[in-house]
N, C-alpha and C. Protein backbone atom coordinates (compact mmCIF):
# COMPACT_ATOMS: atom_id res chain seq x y z
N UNK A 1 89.89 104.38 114.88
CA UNK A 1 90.52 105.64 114.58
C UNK A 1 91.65 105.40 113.59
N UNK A 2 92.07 106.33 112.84
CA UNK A 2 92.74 105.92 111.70
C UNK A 2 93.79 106.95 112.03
N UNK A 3 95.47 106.37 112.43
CA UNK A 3 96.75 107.29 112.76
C UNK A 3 97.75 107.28 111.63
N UNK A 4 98.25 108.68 111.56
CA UNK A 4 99.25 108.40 110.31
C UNK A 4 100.54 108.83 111.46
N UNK A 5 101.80 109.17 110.90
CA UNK A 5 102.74 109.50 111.44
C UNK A 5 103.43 110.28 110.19
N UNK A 6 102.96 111.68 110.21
CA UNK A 6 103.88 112.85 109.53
C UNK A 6 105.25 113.27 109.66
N UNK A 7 106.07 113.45 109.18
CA UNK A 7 107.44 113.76 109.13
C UNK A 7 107.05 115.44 109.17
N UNK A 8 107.95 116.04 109.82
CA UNK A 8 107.61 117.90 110.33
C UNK A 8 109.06 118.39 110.56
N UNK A 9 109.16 119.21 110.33
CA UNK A 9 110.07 119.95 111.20
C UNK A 9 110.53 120.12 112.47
N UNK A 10 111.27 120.06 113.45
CA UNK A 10 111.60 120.10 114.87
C UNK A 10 110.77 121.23 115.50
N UNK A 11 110.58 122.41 114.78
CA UNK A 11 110.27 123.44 115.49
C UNK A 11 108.15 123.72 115.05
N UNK A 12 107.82 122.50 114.20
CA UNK A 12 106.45 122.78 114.16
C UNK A 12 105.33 122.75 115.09
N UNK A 13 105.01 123.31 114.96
CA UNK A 13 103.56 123.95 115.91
C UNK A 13 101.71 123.97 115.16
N UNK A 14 101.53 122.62 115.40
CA UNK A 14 100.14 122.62 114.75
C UNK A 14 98.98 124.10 114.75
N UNK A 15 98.76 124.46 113.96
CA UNK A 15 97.47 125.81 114.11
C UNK A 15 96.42 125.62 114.65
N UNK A 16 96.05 126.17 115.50
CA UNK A 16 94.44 126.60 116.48
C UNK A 16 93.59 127.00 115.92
N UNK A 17 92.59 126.76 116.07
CA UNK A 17 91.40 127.71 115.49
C UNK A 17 91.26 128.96 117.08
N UNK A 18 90.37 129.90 116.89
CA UNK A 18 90.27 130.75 117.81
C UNK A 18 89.84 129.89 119.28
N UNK A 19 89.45 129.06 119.03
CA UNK A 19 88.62 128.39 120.65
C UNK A 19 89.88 127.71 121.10
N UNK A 20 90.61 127.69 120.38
CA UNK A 20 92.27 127.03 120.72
C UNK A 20 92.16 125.42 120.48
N UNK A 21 91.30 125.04 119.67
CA UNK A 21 91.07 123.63 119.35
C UNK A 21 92.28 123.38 118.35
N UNK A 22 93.15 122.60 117.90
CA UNK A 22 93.79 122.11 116.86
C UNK A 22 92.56 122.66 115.18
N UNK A 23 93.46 122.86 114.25
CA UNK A 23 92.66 123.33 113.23
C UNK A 23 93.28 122.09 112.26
N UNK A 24 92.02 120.97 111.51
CA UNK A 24 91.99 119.80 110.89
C UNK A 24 92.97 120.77 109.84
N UNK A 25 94.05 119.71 109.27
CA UNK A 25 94.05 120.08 108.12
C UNK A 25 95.11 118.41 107.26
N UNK A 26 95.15 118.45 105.97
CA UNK A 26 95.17 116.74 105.40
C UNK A 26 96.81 116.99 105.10
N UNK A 27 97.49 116.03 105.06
CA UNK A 27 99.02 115.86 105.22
C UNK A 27 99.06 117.22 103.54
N UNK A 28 100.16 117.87 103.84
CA UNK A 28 100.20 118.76 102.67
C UNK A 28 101.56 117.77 101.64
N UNK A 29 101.70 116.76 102.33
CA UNK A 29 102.39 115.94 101.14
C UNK A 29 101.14 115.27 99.74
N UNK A 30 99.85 115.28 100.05
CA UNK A 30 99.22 115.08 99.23
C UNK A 30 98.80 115.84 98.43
N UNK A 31 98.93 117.10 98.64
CA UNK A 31 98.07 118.64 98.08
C UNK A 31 98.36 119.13 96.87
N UNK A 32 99.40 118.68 96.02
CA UNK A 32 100.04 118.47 94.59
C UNK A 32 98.47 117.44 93.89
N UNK A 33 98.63 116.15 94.51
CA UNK A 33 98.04 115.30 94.31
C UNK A 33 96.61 115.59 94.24
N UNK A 34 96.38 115.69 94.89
CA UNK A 34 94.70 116.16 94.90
C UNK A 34 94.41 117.19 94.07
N UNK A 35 95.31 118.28 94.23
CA UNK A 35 95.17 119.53 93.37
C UNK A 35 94.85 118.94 91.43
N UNK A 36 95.68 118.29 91.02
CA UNK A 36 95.84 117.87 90.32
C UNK A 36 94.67 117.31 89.97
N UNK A 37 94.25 116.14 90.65
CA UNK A 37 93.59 114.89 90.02
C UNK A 37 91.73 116.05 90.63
N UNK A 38 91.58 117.32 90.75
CA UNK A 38 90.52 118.18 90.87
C UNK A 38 90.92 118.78 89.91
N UNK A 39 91.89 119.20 89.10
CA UNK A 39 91.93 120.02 87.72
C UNK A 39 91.57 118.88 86.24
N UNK A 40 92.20 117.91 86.76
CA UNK A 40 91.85 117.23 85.72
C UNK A 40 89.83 116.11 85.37
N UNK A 41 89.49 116.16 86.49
CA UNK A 41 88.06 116.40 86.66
C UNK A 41 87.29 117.46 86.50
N UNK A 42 87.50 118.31 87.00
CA UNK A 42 87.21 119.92 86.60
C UNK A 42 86.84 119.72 84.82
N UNK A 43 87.97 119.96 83.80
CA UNK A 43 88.32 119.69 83.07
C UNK A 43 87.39 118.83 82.10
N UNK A 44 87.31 117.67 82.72
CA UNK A 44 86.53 116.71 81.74
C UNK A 44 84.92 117.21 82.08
N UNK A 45 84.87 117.57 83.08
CA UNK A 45 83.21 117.58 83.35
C UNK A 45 82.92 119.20 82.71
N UNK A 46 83.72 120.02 82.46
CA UNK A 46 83.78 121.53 81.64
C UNK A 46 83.58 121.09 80.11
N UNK A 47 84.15 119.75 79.71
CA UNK A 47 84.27 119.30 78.06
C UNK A 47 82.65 117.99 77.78
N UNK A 48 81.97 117.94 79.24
CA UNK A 48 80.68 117.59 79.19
C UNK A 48 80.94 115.74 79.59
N UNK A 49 81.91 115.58 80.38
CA UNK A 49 82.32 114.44 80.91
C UNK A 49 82.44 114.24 82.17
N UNK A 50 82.13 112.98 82.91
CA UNK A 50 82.15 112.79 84.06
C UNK A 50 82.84 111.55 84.32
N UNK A 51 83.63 111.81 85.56
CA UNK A 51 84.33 110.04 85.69
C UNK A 51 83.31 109.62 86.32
N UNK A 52 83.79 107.73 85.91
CA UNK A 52 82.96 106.74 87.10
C UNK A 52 83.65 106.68 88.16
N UNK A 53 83.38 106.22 89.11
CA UNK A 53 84.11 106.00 90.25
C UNK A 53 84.36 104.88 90.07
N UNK A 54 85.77 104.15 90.13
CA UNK A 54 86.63 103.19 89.87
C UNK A 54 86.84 102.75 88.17
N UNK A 55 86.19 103.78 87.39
CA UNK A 55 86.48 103.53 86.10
C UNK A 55 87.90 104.32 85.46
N UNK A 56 87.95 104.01 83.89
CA UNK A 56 89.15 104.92 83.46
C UNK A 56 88.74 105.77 82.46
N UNK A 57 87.19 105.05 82.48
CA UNK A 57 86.63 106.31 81.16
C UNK A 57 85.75 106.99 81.61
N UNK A 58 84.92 108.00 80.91
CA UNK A 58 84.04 108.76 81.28
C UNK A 58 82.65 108.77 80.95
N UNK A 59 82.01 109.19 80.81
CA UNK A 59 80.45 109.26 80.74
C UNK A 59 79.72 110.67 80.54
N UNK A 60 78.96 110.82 79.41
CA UNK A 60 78.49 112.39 79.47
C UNK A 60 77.86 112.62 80.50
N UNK A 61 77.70 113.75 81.29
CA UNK A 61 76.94 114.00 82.34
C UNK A 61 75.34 114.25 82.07
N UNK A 62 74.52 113.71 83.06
CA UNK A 62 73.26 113.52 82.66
C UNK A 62 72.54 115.34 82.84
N UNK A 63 71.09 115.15 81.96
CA UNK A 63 71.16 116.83 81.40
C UNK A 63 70.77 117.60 82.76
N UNK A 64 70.18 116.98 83.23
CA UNK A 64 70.03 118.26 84.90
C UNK A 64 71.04 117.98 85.57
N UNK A 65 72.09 117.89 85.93
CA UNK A 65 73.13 118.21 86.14
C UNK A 65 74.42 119.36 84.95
N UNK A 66 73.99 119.28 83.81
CA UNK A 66 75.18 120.12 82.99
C UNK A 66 75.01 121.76 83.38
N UNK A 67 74.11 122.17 84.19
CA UNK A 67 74.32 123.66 84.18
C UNK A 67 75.16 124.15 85.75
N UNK A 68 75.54 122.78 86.59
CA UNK A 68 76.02 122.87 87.56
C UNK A 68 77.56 123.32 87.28
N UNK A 69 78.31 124.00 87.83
CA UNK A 69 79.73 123.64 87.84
C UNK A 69 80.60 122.56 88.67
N UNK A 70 81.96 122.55 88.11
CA UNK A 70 82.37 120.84 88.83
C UNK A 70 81.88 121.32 90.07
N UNK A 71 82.73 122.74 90.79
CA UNK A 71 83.16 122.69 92.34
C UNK A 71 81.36 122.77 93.19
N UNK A 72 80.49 122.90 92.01
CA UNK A 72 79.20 122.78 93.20
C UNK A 72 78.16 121.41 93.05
N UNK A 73 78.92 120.41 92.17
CA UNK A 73 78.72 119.36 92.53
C UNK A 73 79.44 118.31 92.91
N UNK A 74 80.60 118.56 93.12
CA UNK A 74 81.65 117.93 93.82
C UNK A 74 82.06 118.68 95.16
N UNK A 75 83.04 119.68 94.99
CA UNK A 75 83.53 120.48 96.10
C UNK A 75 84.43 121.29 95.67
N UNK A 76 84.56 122.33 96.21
CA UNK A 76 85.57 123.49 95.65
C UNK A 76 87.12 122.50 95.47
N UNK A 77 87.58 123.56 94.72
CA UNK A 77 89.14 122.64 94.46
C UNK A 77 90.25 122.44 96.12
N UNK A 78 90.96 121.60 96.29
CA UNK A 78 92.01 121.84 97.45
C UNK A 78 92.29 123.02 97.28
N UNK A 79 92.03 123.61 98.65
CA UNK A 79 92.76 124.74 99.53
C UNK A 79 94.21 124.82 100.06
N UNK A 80 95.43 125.63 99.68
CA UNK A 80 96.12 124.73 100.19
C UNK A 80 96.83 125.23 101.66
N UNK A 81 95.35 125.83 102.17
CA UNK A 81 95.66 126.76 103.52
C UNK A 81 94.73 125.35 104.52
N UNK A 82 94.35 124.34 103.57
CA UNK A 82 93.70 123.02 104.23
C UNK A 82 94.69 122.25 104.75
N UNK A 83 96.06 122.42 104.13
CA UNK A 83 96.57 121.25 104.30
C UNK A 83 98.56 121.73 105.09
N UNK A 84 99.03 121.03 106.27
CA UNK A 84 99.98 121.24 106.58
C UNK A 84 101.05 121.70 105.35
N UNK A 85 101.97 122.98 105.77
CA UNK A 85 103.10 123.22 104.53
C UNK A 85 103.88 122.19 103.79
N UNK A 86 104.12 122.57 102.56
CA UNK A 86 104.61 121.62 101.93
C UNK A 86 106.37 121.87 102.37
N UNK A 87 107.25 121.38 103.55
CA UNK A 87 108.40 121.84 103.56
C UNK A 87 109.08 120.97 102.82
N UNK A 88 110.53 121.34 102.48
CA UNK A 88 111.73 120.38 101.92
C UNK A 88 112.04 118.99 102.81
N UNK A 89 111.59 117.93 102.01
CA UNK A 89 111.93 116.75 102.60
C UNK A 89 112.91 116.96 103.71
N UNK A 90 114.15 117.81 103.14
CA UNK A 90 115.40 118.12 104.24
C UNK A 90 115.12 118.75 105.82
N UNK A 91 114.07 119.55 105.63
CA UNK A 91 113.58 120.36 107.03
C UNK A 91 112.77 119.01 107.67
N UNK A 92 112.14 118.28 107.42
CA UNK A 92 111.42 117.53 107.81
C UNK A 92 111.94 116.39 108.77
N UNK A 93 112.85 116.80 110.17
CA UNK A 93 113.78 115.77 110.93
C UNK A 93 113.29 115.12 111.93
N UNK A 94 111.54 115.32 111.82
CA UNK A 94 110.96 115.21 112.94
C UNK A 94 109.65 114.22 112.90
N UNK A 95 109.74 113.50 113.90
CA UNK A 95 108.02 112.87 113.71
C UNK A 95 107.08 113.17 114.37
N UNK A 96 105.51 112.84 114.29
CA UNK A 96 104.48 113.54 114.71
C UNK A 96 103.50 112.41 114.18
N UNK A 97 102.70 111.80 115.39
CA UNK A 97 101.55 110.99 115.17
C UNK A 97 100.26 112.13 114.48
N UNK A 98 99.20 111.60 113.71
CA UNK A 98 98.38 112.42 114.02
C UNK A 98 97.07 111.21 113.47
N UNK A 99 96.24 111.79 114.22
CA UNK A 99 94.20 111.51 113.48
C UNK A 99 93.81 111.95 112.34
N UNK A 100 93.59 110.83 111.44
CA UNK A 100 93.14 111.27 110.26
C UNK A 100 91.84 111.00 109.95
N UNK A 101 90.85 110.84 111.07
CA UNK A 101 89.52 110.35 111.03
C UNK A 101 88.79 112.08 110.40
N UNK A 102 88.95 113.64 110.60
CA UNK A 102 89.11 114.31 110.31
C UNK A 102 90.25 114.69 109.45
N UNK A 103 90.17 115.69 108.67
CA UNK A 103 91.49 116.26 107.90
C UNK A 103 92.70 115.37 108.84
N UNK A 104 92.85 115.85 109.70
CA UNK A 104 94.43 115.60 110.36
C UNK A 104 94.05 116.56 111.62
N UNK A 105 94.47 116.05 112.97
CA UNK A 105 94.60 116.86 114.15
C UNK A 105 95.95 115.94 114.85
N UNK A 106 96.89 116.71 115.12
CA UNK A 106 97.87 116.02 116.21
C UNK A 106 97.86 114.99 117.18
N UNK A 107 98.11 114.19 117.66
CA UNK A 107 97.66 113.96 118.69
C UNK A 107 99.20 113.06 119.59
N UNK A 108 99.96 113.58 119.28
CA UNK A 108 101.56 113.47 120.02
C UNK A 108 102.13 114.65 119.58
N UNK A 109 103.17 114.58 120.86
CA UNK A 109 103.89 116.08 120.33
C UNK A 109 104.64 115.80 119.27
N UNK A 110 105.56 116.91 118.70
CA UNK A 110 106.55 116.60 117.50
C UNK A 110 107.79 115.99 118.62
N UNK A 111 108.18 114.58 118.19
CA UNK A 111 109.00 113.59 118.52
C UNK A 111 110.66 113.72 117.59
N UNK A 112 111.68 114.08 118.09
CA UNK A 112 112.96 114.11 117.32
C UNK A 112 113.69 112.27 116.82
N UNK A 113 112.16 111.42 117.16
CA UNK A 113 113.12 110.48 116.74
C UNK A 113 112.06 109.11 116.76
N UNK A 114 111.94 107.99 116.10
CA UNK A 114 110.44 107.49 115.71
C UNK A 114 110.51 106.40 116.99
N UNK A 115 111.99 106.24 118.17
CA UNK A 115 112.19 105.71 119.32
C UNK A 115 111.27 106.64 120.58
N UNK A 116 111.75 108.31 120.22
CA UNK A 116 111.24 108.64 121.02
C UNK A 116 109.10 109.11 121.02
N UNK A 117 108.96 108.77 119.89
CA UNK A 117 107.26 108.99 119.04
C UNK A 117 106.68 107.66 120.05
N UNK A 118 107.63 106.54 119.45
CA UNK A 118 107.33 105.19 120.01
C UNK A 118 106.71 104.89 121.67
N UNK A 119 107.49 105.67 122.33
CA UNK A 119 107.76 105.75 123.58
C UNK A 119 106.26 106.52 124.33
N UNK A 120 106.76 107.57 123.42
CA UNK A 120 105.01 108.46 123.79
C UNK A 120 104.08 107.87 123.67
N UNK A 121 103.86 107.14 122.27
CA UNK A 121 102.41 106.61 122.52
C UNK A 121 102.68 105.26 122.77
N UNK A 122 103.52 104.85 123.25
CA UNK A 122 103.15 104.07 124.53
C UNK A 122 102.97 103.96 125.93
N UNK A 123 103.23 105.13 126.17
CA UNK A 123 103.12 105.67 127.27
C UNK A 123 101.94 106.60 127.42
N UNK A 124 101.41 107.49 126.33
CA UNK A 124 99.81 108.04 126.68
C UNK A 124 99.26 107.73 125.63
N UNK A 125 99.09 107.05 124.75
CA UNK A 125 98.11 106.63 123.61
C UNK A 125 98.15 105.16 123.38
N UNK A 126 98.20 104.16 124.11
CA UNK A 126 97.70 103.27 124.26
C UNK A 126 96.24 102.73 124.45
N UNK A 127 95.92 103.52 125.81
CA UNK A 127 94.25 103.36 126.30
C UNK A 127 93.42 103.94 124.92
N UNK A 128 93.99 105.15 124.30
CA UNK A 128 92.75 105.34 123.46
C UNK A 128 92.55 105.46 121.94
N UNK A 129 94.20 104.99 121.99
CA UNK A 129 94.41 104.11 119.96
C UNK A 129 94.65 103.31 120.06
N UNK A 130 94.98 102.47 121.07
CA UNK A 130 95.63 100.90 120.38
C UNK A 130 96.44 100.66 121.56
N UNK A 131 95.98 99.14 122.40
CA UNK A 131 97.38 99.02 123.10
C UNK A 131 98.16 98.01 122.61
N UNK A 132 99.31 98.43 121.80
CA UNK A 132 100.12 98.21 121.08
C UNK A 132 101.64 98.68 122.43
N UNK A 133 102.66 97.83 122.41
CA UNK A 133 103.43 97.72 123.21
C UNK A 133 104.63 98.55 122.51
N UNK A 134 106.06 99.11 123.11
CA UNK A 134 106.82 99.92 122.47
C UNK A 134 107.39 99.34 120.79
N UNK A 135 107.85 98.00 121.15
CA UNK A 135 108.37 97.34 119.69
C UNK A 135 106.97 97.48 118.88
N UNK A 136 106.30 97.04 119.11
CA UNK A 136 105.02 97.50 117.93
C UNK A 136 104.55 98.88 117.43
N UNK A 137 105.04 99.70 118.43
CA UNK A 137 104.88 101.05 117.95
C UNK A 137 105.98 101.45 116.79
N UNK A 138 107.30 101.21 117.58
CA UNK A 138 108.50 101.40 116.69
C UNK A 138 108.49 100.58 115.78
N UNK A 139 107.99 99.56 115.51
CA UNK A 139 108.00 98.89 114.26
C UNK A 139 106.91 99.86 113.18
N UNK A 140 105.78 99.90 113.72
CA UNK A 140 104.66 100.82 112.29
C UNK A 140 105.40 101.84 112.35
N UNK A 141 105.78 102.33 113.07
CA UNK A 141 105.86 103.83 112.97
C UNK A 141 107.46 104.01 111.84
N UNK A 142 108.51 102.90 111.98
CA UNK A 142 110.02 102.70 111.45
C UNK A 142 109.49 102.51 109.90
N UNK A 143 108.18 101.69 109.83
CA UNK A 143 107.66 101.74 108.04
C UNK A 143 107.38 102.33 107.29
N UNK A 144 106.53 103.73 107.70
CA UNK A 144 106.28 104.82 107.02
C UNK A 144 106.47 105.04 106.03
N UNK A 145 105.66 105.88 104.75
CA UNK A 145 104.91 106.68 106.00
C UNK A 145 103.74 105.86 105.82
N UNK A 146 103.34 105.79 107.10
CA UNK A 146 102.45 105.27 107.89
C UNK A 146 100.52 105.66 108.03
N UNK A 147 99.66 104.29 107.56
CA UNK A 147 98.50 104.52 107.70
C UNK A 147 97.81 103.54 108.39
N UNK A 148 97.59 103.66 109.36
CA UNK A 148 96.48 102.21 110.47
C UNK A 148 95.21 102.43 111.15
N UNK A 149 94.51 101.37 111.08
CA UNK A 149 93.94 101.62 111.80
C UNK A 149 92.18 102.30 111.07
């Protein structure tokens, strides 16, 4: 399972879908980022170019593919109702484990302090992320921001 540890606000409250399940959504500190690097693909494959994957140049797109558009052979552009709010670094006094094996789902409450985050998942997320002891928690979690696993 792959855990990040988001910085939030004190008073955040992850969104439900109607069945009251947590609703996935991808850290909205990336959503600039992505947004971006989907306009600028967009873009080249509109001017009859396609990136490689791990290249820096491009490639004309082959001819049964040119009547496609990017977003229906790739994926629509970031949503940015996909991804947690983008708040002011300053509001952000709070920590919060979450699963990023999906978008992002919670899976500790919002913690006022990366001692007291630490504590939690060592105390209920051990058995089923990692048994990792309190100093090992507070250590990944003090590095941030944080990707394991």
């Amino acid at each position: 399972m792959s855990l990040a540890v988001r910085r939030v606000p004190p008073d955040w409250v992850h969104p439900k879908d109607e069945d009251g399940y947590y609703r996935p959504l991808y850290d909205g500190a990336d959503y600039e980022r992505r947004a971006q690097e989907w306009d600028q693909d967009a873009a080249k494959w509109q001017a009859g170019l396609r990136g490689i994957y791990g290249a820096t140049d491009s490639v004309s797109t082959e001819a049964e593919r040119q009547g496609l558009t990017y977003a229906e052979l790739e994926c629509d552009r970031p949503d940015p109702k996909g991804y947690t709010p983008q708040w002011p670094a300053s509001d952000c006094t709070h920590w919060q484990m979450y699963e990023e094996v999906t978008e992002g789902t919670p899976v500790s409450p919002v913690c006022g302090s990366p001692e007291e985050l630490a504590r939690w998942m060592t105390e209920n997320g051990g058995d089923v992320f990692a048994s990792a002891s309190y100093q090992e928690w507070l250590s990944l979690i003090r590095q941030g921001p944080l990707r394991m696993w």
